[in-house]
C-alpha atoms as a PDB file:
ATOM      1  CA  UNK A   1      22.260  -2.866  23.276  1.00  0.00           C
ATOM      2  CA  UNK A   2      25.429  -2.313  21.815  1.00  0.00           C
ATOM      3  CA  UNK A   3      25.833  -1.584  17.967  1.00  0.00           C
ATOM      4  CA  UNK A   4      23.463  -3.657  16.202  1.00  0.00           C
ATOM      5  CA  UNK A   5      25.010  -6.482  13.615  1.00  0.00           C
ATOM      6  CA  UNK A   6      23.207  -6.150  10.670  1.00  0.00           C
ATOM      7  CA  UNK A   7      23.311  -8.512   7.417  1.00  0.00           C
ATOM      8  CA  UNK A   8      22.001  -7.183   4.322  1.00  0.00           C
ATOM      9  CA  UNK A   9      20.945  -9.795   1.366  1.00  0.00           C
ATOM     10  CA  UNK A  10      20.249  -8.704  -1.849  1.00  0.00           C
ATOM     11  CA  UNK A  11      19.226 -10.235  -5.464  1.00  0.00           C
ATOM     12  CA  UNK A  12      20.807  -7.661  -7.427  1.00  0.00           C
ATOM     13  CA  UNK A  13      23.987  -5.362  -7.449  1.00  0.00           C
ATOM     14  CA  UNK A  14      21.277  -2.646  -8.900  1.00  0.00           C
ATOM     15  CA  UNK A  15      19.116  -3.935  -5.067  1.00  0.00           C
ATOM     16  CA  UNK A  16      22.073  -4.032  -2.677  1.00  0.00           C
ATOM     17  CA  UNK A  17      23.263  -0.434  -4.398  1.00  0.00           C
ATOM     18  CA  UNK A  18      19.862   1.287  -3.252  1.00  0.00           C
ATOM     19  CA  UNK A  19      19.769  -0.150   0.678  1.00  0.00           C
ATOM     20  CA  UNK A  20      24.149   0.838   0.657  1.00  0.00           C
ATOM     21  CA  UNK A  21      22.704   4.469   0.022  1.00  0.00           C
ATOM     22  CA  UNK A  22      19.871   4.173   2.340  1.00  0.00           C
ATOM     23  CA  UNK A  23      22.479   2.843   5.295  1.00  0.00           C
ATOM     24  CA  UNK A  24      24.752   5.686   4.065  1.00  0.00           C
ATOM     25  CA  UNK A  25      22.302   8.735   4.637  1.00  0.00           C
ATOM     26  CA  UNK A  26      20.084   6.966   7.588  1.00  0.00           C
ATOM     27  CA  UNK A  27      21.775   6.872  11.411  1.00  0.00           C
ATOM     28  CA  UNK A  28      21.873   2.897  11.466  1.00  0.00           C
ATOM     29  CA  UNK A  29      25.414   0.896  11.867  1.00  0.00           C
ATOM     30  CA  UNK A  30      26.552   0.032   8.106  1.00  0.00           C
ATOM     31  CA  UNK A  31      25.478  -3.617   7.497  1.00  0.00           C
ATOM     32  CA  UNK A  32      27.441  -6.700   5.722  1.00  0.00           C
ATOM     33  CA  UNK A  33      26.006  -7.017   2.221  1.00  0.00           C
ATOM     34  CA  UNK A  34      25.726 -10.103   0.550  1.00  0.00           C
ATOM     35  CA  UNK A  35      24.577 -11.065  -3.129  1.00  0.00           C
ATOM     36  CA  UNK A  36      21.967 -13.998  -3.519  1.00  0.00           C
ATOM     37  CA  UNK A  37      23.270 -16.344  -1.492  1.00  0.00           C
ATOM     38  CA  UNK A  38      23.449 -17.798   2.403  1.00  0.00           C
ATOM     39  CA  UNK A  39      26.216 -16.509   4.473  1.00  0.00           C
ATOM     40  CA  UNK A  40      25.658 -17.802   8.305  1.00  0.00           C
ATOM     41  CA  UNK A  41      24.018 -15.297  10.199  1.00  0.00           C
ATOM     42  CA  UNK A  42      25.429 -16.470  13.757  1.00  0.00           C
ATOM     43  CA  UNK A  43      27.313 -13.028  14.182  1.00  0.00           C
ATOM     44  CA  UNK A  44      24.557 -10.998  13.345  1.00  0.00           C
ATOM     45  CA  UNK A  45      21.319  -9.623  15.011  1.00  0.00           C
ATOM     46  CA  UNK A  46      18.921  -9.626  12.259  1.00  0.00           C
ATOM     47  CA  UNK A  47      18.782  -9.842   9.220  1.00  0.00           C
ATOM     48  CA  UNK A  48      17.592  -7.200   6.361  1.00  0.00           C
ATOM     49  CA  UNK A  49      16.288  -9.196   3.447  1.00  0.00           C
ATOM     50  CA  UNK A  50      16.090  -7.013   0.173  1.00  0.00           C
ATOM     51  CA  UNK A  51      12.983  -7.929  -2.656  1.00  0.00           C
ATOM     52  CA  UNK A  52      12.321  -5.808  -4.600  1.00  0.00           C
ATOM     53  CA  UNK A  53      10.123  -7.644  -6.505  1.00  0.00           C
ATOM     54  CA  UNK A  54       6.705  -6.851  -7.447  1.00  0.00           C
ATOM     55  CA  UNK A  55       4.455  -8.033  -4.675  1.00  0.00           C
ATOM     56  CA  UNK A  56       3.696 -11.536  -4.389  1.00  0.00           C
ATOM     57  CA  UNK A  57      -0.033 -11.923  -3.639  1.00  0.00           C
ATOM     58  CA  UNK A  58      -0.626 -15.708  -3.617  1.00  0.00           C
ATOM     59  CA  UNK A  59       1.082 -18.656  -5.287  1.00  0.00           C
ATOM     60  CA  UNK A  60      -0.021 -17.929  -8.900  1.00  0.00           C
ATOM     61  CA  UNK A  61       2.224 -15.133  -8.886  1.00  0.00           C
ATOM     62  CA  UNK A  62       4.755 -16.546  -6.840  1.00  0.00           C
ATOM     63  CA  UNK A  63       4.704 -19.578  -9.427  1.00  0.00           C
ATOM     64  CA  UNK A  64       4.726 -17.050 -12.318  1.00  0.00           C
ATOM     65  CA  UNK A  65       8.037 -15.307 -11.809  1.00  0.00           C
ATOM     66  CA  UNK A  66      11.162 -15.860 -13.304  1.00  0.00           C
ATOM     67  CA  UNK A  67      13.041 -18.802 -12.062  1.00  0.00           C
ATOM     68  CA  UNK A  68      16.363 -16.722 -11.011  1.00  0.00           C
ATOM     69  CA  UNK A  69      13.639 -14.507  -8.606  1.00  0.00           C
ATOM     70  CA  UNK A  70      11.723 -17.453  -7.170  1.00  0.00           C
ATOM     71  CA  UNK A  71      14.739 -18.784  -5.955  1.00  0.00           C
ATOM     72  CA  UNK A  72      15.340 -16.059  -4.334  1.00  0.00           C
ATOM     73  CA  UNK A  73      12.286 -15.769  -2.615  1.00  0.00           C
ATOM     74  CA  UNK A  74      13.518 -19.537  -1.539  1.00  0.00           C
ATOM     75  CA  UNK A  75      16.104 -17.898  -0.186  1.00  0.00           C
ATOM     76  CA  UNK A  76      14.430 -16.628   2.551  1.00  0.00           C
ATOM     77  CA  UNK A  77      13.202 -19.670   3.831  1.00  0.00           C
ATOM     78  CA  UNK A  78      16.158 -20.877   4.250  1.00  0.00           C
ATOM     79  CA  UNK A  79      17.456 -18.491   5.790  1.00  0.00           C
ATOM     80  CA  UNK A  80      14.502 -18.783   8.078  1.00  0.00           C
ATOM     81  CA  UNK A  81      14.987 -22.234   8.541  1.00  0.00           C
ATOM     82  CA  UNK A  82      18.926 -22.636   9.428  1.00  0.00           C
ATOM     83  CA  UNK A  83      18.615 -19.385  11.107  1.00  0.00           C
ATOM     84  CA  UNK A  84      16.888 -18.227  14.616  1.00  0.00           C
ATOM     85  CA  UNK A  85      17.124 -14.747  13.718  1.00  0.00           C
ATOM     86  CA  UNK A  86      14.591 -11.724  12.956  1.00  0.00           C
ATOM     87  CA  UNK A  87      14.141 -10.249   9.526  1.00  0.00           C
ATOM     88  CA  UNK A  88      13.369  -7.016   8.008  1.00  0.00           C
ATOM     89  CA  UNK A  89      11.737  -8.036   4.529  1.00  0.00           C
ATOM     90  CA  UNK A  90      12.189  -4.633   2.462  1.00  0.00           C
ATOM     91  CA  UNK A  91       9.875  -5.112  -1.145  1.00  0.00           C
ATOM     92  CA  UNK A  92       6.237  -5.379  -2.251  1.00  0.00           C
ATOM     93  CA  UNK A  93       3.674  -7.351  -0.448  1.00  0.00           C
ATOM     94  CA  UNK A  94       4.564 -11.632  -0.002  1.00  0.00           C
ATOM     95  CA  UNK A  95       1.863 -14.011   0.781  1.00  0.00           C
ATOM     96  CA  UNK A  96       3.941 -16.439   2.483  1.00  0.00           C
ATOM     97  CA  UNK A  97       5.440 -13.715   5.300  1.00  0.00           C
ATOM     98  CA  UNK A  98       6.515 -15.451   8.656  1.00  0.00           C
ATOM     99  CA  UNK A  99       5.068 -12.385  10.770  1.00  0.00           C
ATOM    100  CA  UNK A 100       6.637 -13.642  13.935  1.00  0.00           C
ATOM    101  CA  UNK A 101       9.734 -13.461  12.864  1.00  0.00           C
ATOM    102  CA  UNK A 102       9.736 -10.910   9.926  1.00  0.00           C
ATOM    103  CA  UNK A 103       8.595  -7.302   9.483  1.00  0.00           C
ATOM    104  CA  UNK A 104       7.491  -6.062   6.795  1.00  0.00           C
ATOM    105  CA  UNK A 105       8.573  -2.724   4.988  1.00  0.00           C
ATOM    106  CA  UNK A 106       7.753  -1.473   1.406  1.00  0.00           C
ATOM    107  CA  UNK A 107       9.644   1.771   1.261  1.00  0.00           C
ATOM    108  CA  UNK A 108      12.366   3.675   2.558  1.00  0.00           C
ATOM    109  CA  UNK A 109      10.427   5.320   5.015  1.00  0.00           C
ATOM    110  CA  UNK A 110       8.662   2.127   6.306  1.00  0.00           C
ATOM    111  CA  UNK A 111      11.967   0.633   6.034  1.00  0.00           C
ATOM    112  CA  UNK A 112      13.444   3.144   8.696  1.00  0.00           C
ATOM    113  CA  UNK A 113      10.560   2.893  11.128  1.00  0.00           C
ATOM    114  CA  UNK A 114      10.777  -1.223  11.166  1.00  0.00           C
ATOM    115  CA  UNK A 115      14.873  -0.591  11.762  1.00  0.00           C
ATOM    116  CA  UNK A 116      14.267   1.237  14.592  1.00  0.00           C
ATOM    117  CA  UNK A 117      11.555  -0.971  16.218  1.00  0.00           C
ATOM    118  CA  UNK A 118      14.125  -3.933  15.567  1.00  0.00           C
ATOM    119  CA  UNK A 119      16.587  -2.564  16.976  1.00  0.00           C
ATOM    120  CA  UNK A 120      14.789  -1.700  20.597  1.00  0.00           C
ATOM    121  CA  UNK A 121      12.679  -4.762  20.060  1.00  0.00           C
ATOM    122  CA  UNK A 122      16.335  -7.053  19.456  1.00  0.00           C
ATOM    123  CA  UNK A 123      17.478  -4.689  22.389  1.00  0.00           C
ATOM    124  CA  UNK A 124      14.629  -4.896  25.116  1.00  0.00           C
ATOM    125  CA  UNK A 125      12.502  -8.232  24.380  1.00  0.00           C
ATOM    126  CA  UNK A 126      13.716 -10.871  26.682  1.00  0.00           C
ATOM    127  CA  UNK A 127      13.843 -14.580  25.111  1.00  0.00           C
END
């Protein structure tokens, strides 16, 4: 596989600032960032999506955040849902995790590991 296309979406300046110094020091391609919002993904081969919320157990919780971070969390789906791509979710635990299609990575470390199983997965698994 050539380069990897990555797409980076982030709630927060203060989020997207701490993955743009992770892609800085860590041997990955530097990734499009974007700021709470949908951006096609069509040019991209997965996509990293950045909560760093505390973990979302069950829908009590989920129901119990702010409004501003539950629609982010909304997000997601739709990105899921007008998307075919695969996702890197980098925060706390979520409840609602589409495992087929999303790995899951709480820190920086996990967070390199699932990059680098993406990118062979993305670049050896044949659809």
């Amino acid at each position: 596989m050539s380069s990897p296309r990555i797409l980076v979406v982030s709630r927060t300046e203060e989020d997207q600032a701490i993955l743009e110094d992770f892609f800085d020091r860590a041997p990955f391609p530097k990734p499009d960032f974007v700021l709470n919002k949908f951006v096609p993904a069509d040019k991209y081969d997965f996509v990293v999506f950045n909560c760093q919320n505390r973990p979302i157990a069950n829908q009590d919780v989920m129901l119990s955040l702010p409004e501003d971070q539950r629609e982010y969390i909304f997000l997601l789906d739709k990105y899921m849902e007008k998307t075919n791509k695969y996702f890197v979710f980098f925060g706390g635990f979520y409840y609602n995790l589409n495992y087929d299609r999303c790995q899951a990575a709480n820190s920086k470390f996990s967070l390199y590991a699932r990059l680098r199983e993406m990118i062979d997965f993305i670049g050896n698994f044949k659809q």
